[in-house]
C-alpha atoms as a PDB file:
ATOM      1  CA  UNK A   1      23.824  34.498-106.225  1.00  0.00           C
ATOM      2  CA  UNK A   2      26.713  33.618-103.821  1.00  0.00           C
ATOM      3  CA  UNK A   3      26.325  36.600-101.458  1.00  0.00           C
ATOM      4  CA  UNK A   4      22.102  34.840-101.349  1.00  0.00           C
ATOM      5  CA  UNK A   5      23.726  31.556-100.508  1.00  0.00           C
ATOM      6  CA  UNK A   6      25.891  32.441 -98.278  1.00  0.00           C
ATOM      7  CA  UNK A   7      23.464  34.448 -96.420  1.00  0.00           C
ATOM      8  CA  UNK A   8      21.405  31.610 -96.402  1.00  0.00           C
ATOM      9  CA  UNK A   9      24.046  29.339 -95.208  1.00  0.00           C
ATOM     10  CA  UNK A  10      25.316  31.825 -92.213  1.00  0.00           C
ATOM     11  CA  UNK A  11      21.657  32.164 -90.999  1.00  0.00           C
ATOM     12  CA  UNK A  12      21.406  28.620 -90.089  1.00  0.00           C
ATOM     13  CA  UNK A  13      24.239  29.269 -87.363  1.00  0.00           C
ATOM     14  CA  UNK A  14      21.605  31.364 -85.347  1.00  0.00           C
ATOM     15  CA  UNK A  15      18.828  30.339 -83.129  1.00  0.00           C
ATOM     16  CA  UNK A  16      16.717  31.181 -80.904  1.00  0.00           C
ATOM     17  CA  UNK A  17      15.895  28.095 -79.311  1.00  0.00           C
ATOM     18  CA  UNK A  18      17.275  26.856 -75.850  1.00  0.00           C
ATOM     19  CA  UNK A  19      18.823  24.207 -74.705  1.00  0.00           C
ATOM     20  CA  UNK A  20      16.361  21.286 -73.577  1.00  0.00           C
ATOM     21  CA  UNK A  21      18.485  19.789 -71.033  1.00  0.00           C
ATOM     22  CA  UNK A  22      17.128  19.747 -67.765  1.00  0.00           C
ATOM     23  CA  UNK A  23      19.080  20.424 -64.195  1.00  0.00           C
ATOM     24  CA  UNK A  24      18.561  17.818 -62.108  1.00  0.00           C
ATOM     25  CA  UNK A  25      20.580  17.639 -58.290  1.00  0.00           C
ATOM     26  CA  UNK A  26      19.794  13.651 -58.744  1.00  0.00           C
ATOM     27  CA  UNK A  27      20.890  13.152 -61.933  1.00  0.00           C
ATOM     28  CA  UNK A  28      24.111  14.682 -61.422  1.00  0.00           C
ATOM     29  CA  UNK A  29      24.821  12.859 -57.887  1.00  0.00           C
ATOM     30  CA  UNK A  30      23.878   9.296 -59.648  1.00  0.00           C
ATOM     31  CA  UNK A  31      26.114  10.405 -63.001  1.00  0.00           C
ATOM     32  CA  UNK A  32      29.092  11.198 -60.327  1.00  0.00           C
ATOM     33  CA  UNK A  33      28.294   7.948 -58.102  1.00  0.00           C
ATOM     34  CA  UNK A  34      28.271   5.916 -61.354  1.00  0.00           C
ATOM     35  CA  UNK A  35      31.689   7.537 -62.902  1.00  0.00           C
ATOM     36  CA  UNK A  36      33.492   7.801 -59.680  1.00  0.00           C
ATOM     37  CA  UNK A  37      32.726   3.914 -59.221  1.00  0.00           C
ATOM     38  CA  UNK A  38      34.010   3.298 -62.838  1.00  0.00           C
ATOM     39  CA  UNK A  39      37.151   5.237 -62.664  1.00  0.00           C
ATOM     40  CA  UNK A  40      37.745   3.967 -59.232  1.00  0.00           C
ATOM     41  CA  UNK A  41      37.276   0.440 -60.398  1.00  0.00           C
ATOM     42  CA  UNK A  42      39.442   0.736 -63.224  1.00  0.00           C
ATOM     43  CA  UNK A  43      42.528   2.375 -61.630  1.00  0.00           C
ATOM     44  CA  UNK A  44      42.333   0.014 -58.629  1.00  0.00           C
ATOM     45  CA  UNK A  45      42.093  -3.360 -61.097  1.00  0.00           C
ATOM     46  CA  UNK A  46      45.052  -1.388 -63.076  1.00  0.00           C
ATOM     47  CA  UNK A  47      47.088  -1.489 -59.963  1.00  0.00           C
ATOM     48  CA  UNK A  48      46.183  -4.305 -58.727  1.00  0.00           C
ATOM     49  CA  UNK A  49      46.706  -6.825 -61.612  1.00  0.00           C
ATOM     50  CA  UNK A  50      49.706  -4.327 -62.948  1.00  0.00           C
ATOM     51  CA  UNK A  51      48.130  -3.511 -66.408  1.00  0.00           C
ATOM     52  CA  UNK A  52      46.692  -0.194 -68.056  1.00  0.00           C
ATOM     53  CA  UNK A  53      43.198  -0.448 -68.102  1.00  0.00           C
ATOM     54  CA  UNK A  54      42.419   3.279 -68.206  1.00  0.00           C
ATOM     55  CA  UNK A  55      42.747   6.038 -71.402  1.00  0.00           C
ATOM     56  CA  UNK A  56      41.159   9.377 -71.427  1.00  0.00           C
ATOM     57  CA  UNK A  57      38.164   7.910 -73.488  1.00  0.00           C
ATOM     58  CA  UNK A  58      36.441   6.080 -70.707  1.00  0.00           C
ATOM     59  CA  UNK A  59      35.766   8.996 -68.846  1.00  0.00           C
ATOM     60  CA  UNK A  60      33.876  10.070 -72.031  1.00  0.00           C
ATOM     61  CA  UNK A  61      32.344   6.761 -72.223  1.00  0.00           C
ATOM     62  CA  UNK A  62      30.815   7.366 -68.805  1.00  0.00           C
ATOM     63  CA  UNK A  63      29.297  10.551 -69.768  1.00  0.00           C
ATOM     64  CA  UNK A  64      27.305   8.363 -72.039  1.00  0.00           C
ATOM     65  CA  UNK A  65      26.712   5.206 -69.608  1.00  0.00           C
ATOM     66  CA  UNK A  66      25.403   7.720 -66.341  1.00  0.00           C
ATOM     67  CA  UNK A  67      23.986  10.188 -68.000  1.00  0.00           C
ATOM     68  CA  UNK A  68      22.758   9.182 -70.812  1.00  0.00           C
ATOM     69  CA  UNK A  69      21.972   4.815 -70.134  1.00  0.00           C
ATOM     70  CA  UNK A  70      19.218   4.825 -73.022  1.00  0.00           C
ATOM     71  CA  UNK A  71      20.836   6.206 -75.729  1.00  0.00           C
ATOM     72  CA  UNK A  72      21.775   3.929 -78.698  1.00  0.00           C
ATOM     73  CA  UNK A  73      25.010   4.913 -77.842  1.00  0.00           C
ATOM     74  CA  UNK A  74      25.725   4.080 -74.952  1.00  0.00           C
ATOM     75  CA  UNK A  75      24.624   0.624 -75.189  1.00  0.00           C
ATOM     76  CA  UNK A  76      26.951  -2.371 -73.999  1.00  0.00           C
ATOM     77  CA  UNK A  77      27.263  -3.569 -78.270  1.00  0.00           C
ATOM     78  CA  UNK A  78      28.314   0.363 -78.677  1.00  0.00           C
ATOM     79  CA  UNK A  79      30.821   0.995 -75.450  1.00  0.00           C
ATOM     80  CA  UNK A  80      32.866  -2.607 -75.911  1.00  0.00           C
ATOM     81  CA  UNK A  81      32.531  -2.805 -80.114  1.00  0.00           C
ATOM     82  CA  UNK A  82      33.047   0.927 -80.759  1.00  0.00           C
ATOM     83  CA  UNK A  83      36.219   1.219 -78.443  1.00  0.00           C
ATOM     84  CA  UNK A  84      37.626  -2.258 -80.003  1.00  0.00           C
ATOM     85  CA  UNK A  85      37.012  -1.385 -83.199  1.00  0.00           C
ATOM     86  CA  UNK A  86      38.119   2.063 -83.442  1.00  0.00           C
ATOM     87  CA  UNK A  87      41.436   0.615 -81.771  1.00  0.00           C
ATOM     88  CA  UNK A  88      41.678  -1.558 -83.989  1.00  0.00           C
ATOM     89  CA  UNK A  89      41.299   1.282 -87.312  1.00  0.00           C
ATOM     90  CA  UNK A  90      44.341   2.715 -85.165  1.00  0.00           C
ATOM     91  CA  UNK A  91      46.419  -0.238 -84.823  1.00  0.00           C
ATOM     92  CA  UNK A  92      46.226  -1.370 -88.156  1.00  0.00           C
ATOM     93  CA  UNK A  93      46.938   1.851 -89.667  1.00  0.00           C
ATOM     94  CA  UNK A  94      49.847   3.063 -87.395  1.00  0.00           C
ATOM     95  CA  UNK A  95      51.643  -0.639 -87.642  1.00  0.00           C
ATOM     96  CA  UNK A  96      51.004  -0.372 -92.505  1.00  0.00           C
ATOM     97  CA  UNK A  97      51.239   3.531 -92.874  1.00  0.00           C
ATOM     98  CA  UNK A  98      53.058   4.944 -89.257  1.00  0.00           C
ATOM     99  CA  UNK A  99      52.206   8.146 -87.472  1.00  0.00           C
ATOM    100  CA  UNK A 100      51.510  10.849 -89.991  1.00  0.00           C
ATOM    101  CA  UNK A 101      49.020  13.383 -90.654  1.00  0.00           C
ATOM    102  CA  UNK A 102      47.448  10.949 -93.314  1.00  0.00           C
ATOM    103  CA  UNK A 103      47.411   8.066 -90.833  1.00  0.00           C
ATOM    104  CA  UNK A 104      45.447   9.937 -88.032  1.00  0.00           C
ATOM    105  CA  UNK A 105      42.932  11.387 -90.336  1.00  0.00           C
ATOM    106  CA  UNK A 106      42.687   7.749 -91.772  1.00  0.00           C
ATOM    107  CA  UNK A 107      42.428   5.614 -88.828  1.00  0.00           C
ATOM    108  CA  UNK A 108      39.840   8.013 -87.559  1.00  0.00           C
ATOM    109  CA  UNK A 109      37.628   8.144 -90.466  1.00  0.00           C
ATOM    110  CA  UNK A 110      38.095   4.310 -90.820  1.00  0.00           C
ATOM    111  CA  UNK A 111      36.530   4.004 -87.442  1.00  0.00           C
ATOM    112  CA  UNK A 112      34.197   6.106 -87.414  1.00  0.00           C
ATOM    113  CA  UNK A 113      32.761   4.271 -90.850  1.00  0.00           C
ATOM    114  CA  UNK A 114      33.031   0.696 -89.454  1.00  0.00           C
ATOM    115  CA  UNK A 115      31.141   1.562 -85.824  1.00  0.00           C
ATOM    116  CA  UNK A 116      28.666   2.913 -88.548  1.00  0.00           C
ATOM    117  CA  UNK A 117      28.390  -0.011 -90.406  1.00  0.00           C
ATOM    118  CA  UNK A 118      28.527  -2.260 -87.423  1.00  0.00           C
ATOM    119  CA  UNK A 119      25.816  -0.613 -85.252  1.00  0.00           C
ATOM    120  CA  UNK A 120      28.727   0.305 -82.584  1.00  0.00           C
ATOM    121  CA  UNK A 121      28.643   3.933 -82.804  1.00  0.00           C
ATOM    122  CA  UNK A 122      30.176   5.016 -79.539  1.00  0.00           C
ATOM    123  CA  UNK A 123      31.542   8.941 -79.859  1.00  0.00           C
ATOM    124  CA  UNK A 124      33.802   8.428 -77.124  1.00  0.00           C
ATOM    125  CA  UNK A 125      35.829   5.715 -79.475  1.00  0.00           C
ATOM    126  CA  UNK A 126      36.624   8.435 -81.842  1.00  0.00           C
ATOM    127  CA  UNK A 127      39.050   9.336 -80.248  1.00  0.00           C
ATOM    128  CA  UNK A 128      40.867   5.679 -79.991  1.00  0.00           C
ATOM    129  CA  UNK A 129      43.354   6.004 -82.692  1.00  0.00           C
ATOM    130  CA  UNK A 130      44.813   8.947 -81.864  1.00  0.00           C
ATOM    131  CA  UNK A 131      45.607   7.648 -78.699  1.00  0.00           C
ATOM    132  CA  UNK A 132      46.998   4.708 -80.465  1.00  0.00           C
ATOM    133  CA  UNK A 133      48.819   6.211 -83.155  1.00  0.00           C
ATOM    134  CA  UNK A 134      49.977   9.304 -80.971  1.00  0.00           C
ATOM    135  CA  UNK A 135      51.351   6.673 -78.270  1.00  0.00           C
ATOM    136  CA  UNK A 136      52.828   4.636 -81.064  1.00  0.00           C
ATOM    137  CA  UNK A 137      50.994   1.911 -79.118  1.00  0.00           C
ATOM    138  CA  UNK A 138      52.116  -2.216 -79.497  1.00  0.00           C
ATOM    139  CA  UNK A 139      48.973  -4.451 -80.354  1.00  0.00           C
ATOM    140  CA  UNK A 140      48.392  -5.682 -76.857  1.00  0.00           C
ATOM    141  CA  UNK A 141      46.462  -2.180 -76.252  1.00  0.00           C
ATOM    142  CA  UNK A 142      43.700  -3.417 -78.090  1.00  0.00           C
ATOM    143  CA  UNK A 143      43.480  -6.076 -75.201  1.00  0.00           C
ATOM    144  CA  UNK A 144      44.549  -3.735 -72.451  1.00  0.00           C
ATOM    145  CA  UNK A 145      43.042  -0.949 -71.585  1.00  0.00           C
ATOM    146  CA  UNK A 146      40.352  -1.503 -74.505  1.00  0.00           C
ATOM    147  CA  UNK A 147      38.774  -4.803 -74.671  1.00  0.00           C
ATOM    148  CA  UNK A 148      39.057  -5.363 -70.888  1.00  0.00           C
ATOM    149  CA  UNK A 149      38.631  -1.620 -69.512  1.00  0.00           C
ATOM    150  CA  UNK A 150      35.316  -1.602 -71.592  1.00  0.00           C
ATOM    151  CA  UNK A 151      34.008  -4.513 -70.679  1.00  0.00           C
ATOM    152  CA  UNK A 152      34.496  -3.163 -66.963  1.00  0.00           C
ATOM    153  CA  UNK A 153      32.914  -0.175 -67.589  1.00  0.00           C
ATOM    154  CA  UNK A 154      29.790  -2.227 -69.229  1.00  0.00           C
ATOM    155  CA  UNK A 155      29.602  -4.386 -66.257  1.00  0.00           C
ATOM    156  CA  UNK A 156      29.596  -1.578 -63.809  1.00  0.00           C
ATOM    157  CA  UNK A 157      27.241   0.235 -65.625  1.00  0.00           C
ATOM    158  CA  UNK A 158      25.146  -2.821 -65.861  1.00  0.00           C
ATOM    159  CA  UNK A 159      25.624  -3.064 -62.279  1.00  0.00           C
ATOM    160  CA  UNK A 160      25.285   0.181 -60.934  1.00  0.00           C
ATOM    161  CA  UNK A 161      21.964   2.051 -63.597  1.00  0.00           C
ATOM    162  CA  UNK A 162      19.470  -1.302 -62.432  1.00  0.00           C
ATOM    163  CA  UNK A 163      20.044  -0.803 -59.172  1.00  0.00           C
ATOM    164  CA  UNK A 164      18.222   2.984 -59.894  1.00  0.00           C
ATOM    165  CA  UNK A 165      14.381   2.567 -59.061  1.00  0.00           C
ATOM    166  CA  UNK A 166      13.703   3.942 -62.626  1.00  0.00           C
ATOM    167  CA  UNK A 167      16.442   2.614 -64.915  1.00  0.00           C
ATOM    168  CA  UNK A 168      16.490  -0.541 -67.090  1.00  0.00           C
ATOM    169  CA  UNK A 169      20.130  -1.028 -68.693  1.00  0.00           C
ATOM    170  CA  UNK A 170      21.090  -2.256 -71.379  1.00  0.00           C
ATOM    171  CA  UNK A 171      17.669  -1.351 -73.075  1.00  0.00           C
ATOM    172  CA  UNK A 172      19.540  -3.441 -76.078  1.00  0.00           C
ATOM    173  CA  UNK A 173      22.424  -6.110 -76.842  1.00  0.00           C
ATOM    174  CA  UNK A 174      22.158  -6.974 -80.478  1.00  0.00           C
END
């Protein structure tokens, strides 16, 4: 009976379908356009107003805004509540429990559950409090980079897919 459910499980790690993404030349200059922008945007506000308004999760978050602009996910609600929230899972639990293997599997499961609960999935903000927690980060990171590098990236995003002929972004708020 285990060696049949086993089997059974192991065979579902096979296929033989392919992948339905598509190459496009287009899609890939206006995802690059878009991104560069962003990132360009970001680190020249970070230098010019001398704050941090970039972490390694807005590049993913871009992935999500340029490539993918009608996914649930990568809708404004999603990009600025999912990174705040997750941030805040991180905060919280490095500043009650510290920087443990308990707190990191924690704060990430925390926020993961509350961007389910609040509609705000966002992948990218997975990642958030293990930033936090592994930069023992102060509470003012929830402001800066994450509250105001997210709104950035919504506005550019905003911004930059309606000006494509066939894109309509957001193609939700609430």
């Amino acid at each position: 009976m285990l060696y049949k459910n086993l089997k059974a499980y192991i065979t579902k790690f096979s296929t033989d379908t392919r992948s339905p993404l598509t190459i496009s030349l287009w899609h890939a200059v206006v995802a690059f356009t878009g991104s560069f922008i962003t990132i360009f945007m970001l680190m020249s506000l970070s230098e010019g107003l001398q704050l941090s308004l970039l972490m390694a999760p807005f590049g993913a978050s871009c992935v999500l805004a340029f490539v993918l602009p009608e996914a649930p996910v990568s809708q404004p609600r999603n990009i600025i509540g999912g990174h705040f929230i997750t941030t805040l899972c991180g905060l919280t639990v490095y500043h009650w429990i510290g920087s443990g293997i308990w707190a990191l599997s924690l704060a990430v499961g925390l926020g993961i559950a509350l961007m389910i609960v609040t509609k705000t999935t966002h992948p990218p903000a997975g990642a958030n409090p293990i930033v936090v927690i592994t930069a023992a980060s102060s509470w003012s990171f929830l402001f800066t980079p994450v509250l105001l590098g997210s709104v950035i990236i919504v506005c550019v995003t905003l911004l930059y897919n309606n000006l494509i002929k066939h894109r309509k972004y957001p193609t939700f708020w609430r």
